[in-house]
N, C-alpha and C. Protein backbone atom coordinates (compact mmCIF):
# COMPACT_ATOMS: atom_id res chain seq x y z
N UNK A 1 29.47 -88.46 97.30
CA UNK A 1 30.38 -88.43 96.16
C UNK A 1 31.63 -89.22 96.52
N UNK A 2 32.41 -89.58 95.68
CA UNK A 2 33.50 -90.68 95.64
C UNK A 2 34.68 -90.21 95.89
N UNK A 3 35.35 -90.32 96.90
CA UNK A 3 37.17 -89.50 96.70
C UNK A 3 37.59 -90.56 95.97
N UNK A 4 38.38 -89.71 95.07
CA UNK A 4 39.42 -90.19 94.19
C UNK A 4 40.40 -91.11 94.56
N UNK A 5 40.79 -90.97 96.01
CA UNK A 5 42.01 -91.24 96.45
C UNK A 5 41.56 -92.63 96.81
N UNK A 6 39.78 -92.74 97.35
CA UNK A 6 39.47 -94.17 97.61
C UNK A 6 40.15 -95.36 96.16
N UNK A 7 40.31 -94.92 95.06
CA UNK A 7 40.80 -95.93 94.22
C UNK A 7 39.42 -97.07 93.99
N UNK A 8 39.77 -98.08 93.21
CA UNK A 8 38.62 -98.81 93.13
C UNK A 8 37.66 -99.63 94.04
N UNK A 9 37.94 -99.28 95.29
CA UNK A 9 37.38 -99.97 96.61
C UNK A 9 35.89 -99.59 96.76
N UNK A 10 35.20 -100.50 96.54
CA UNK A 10 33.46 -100.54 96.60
C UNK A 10 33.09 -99.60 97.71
N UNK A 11 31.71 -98.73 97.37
CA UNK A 11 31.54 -97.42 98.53
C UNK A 11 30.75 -98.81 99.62
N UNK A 12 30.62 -98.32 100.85
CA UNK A 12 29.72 -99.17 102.08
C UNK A 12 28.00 -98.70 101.33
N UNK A 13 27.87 -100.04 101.55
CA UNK A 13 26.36 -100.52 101.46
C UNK A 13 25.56 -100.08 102.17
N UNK A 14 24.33 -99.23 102.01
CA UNK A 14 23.53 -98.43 103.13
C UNK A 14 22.43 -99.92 102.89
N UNK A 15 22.08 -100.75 102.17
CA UNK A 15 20.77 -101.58 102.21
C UNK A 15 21.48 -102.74 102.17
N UNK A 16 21.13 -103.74 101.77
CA UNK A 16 21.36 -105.12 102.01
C UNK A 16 21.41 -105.82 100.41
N UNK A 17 22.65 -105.61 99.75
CA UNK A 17 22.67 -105.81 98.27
C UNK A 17 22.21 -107.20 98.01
N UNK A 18 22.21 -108.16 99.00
CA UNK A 18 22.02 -109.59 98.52
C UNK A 18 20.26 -109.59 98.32
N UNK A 19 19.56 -108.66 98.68
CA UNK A 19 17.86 -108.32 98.11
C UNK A 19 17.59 -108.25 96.54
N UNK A 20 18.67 -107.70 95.81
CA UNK A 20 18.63 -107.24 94.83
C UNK A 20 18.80 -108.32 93.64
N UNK A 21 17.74 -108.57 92.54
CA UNK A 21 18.14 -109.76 91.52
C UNK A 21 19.52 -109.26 90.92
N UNK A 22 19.85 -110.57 91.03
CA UNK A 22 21.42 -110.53 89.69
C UNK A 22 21.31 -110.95 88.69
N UNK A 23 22.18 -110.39 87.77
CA UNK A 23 21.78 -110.20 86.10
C UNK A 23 23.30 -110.04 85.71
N UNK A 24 23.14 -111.26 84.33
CA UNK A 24 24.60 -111.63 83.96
C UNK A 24 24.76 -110.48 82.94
N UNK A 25 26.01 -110.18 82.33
CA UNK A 25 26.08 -108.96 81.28
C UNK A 25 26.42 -109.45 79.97
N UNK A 26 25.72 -108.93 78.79
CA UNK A 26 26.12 -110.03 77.48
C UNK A 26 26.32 -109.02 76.61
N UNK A 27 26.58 -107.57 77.28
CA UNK A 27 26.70 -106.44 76.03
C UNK A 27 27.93 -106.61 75.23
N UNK A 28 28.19 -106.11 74.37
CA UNK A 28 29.14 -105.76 73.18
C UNK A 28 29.23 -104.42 73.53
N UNK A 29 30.66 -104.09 73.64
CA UNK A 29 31.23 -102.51 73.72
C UNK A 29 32.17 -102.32 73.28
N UNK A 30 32.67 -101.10 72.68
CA UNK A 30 33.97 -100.47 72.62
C UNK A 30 34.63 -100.22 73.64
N UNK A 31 36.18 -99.96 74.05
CA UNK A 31 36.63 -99.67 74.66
C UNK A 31 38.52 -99.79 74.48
N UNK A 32 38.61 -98.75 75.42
CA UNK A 32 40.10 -98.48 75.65
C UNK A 32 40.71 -97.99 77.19
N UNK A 33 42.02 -98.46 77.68
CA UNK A 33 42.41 -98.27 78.16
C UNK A 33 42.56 -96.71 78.41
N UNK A 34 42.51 -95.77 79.29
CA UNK A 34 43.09 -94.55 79.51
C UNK A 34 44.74 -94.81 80.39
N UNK A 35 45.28 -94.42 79.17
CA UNK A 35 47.05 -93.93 79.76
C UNK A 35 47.25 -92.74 80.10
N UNK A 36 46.29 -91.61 79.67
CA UNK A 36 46.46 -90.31 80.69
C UNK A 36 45.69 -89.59 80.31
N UNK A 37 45.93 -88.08 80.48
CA UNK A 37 44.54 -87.10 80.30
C UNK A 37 44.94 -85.76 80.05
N UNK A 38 44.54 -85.04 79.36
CA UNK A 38 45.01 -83.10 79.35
C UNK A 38 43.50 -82.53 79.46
N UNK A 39 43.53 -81.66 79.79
CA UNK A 39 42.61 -80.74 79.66
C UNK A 39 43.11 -79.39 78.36
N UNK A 40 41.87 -79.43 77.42
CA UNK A 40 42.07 -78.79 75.87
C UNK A 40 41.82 -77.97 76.33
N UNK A 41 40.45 -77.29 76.84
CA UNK A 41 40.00 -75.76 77.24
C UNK A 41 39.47 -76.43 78.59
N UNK A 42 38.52 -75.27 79.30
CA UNK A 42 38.10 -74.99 80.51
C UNK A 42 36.80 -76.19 80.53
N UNK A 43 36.39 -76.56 79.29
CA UNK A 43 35.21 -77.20 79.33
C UNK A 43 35.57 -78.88 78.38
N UNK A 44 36.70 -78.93 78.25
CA UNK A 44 36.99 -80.56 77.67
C UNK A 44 38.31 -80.79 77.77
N UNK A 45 38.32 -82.55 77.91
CA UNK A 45 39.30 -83.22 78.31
C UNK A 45 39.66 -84.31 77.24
N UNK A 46 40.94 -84.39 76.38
CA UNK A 46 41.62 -85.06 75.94
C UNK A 46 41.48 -86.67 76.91
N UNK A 47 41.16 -87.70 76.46
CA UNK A 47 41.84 -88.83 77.08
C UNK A 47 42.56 -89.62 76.07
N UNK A 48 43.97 -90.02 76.36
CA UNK A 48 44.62 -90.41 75.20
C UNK A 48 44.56 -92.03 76.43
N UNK A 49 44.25 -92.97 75.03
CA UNK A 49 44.09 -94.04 75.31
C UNK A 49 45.05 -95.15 74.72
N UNK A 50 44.97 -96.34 75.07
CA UNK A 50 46.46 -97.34 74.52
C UNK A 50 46.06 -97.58 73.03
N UNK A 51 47.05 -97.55 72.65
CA UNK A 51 46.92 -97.86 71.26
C UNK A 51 46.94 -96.45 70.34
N UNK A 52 47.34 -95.76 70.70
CA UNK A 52 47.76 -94.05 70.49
C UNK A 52 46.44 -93.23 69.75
N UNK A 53 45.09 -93.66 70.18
CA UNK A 53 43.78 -92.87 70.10
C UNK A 53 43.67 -92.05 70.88
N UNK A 54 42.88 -91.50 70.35
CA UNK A 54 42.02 -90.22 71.59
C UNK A 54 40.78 -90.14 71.66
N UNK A 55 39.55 -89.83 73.12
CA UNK A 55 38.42 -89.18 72.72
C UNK A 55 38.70 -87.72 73.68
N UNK A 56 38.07 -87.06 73.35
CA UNK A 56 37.42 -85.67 73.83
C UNK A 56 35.90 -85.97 74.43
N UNK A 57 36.30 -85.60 75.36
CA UNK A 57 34.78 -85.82 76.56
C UNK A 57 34.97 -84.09 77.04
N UNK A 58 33.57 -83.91 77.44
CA UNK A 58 33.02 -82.85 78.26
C UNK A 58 33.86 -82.44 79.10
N UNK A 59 34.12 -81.29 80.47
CA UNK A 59 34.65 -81.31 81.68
C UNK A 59 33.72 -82.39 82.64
N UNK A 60 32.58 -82.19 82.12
CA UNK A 60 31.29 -82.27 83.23
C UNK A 60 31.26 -84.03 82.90
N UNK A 61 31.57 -84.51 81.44
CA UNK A 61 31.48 -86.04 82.11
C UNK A 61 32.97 -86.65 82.79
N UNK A 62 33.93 -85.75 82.51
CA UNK A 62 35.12 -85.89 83.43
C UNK A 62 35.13 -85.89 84.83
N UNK A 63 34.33 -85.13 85.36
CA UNK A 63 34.18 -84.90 86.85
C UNK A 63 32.97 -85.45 86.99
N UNK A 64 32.16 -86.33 86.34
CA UNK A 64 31.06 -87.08 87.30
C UNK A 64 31.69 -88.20 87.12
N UNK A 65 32.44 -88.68 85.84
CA UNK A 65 32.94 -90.36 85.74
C UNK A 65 33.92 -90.51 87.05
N UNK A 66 34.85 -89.39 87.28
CA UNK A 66 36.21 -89.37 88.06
C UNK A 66 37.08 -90.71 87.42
N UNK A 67 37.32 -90.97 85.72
CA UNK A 67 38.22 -91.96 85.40
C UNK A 67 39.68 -91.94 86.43
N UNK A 68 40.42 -92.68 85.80
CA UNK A 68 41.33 -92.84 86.45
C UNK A 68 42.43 -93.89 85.24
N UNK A 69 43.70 -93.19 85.82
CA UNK A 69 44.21 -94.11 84.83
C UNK A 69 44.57 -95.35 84.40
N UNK A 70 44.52 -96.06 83.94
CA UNK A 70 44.40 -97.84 83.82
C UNK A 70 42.98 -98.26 83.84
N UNK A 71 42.03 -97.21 84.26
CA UNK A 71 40.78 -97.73 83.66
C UNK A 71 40.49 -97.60 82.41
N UNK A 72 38.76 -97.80 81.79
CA UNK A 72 38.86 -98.13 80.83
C UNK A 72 37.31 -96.59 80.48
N UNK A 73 38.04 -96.31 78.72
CA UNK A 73 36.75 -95.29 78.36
C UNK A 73 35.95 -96.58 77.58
N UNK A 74 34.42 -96.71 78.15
CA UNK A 74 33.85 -97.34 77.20
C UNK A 74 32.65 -96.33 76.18
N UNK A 75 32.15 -97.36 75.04
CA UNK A 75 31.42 -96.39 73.96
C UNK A 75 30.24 -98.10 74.01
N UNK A 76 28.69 -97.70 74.30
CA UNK A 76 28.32 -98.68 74.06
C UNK A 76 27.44 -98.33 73.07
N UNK A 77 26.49 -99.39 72.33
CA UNK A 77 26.14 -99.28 70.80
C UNK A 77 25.39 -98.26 70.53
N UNK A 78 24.81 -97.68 71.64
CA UNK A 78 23.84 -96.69 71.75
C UNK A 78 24.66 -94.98 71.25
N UNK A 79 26.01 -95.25 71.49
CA UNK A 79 26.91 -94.21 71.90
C UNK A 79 27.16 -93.45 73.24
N UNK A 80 26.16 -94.02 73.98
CA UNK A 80 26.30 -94.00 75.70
C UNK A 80 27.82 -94.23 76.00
N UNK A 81 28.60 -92.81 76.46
CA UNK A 81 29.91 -92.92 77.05
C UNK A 81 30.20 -93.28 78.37
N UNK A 82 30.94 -93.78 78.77
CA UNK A 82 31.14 -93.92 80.18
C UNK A 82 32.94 -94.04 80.69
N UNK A 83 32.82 -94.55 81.60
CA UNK A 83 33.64 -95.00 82.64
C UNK A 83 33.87 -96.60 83.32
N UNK A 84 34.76 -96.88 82.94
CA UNK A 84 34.65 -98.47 84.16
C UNK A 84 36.30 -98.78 84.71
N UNK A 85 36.08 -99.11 86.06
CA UNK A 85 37.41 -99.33 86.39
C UNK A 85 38.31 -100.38 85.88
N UNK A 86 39.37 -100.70 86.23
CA UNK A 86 40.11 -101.43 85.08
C UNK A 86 39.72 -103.32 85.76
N UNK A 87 40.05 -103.30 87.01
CA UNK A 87 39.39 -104.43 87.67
C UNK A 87 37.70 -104.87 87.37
N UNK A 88 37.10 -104.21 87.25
CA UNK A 88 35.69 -104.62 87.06
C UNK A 88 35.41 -104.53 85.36
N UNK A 89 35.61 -104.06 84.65
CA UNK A 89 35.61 -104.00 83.25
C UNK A 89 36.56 -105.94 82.89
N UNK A 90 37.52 -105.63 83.22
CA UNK A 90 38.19 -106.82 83.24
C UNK A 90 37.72 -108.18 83.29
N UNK A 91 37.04 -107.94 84.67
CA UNK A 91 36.46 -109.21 84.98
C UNK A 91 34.74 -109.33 84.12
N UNK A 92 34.58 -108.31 83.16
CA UNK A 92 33.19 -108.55 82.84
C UNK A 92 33.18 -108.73 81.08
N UNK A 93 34.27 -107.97 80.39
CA UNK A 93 34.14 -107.89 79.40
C UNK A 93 35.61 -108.93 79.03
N UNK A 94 35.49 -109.79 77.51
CA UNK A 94 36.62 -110.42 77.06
C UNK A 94 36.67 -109.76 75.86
N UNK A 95 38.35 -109.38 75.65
CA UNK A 95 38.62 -108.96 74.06
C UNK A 95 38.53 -109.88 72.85
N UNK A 96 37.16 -109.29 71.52
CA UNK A 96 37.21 -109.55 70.56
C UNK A 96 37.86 -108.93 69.47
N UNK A 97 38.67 -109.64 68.91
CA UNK A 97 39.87 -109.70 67.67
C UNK A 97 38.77 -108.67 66.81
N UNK A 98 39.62 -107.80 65.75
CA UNK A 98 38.74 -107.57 64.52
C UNK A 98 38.70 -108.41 63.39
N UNK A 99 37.66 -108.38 63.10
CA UNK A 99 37.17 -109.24 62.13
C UNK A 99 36.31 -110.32 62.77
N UNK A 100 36.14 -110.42 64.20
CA UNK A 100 34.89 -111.51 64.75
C UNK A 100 33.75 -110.40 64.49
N UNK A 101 32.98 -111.59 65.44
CA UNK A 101 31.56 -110.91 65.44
C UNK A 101 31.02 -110.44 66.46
N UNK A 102 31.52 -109.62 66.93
CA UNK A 102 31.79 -108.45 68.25
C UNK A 102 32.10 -106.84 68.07
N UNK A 103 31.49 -106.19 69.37
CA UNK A 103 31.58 -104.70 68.97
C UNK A 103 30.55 -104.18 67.75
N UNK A 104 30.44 -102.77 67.96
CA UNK A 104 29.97 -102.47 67.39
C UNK A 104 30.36 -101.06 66.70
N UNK A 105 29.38 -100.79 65.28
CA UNK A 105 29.80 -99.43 64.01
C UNK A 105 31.12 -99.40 63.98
């Protein structure tokens, strides 16, 4: 499991990642910045995100994502929630304006 405190620093490699095919990413996602977090009850977490939104996530996907703040909540088309750090989201995804033809529902 990941300490928190490691921050976004890649875990050590037990195999030899350069074995593995690479694959470019061409998804369309939602997403937002997390600026901070409350906990509502014992079992969900407020994340208030930039742009003065909110989602409500689980406890349980709170403590397996371990967000962090300045990363990012993503929603992909499926409605698959997640997590991505703010450095790697960054470097993978570019912001589309509304009204292009990007993102999705």
């Amino acid at each position: 499991m990941r300490n928190i405190a490691e921050g976004d620093k890649p875990l050590p490699m037990a195999f030899d990642v350069n074995a593995l095919p690479v694959y470019a990413c061409h998804k369309r996602v939602r997403a937002a910045k997390i600026t901070d977090w409350r906990f509502l009850l014992p079992e969900k977490v407020v994340l208030e995100l930039e742009g003065g939104s909110e989602a409500t996530v689980c406890a349980q996907w709170f403590d397996a994502k371990r967000p962090r703040i300045g990363g990012y909540f993503v929603v992909y088309a499926d409605g698959y929630e997640s997590y991505s750090p703010a450095g790697a989201f960054e470097l993978g995804y570019s912001k589309i304006e509304e009204g292009g033809s990007g993102g999705h529902g």
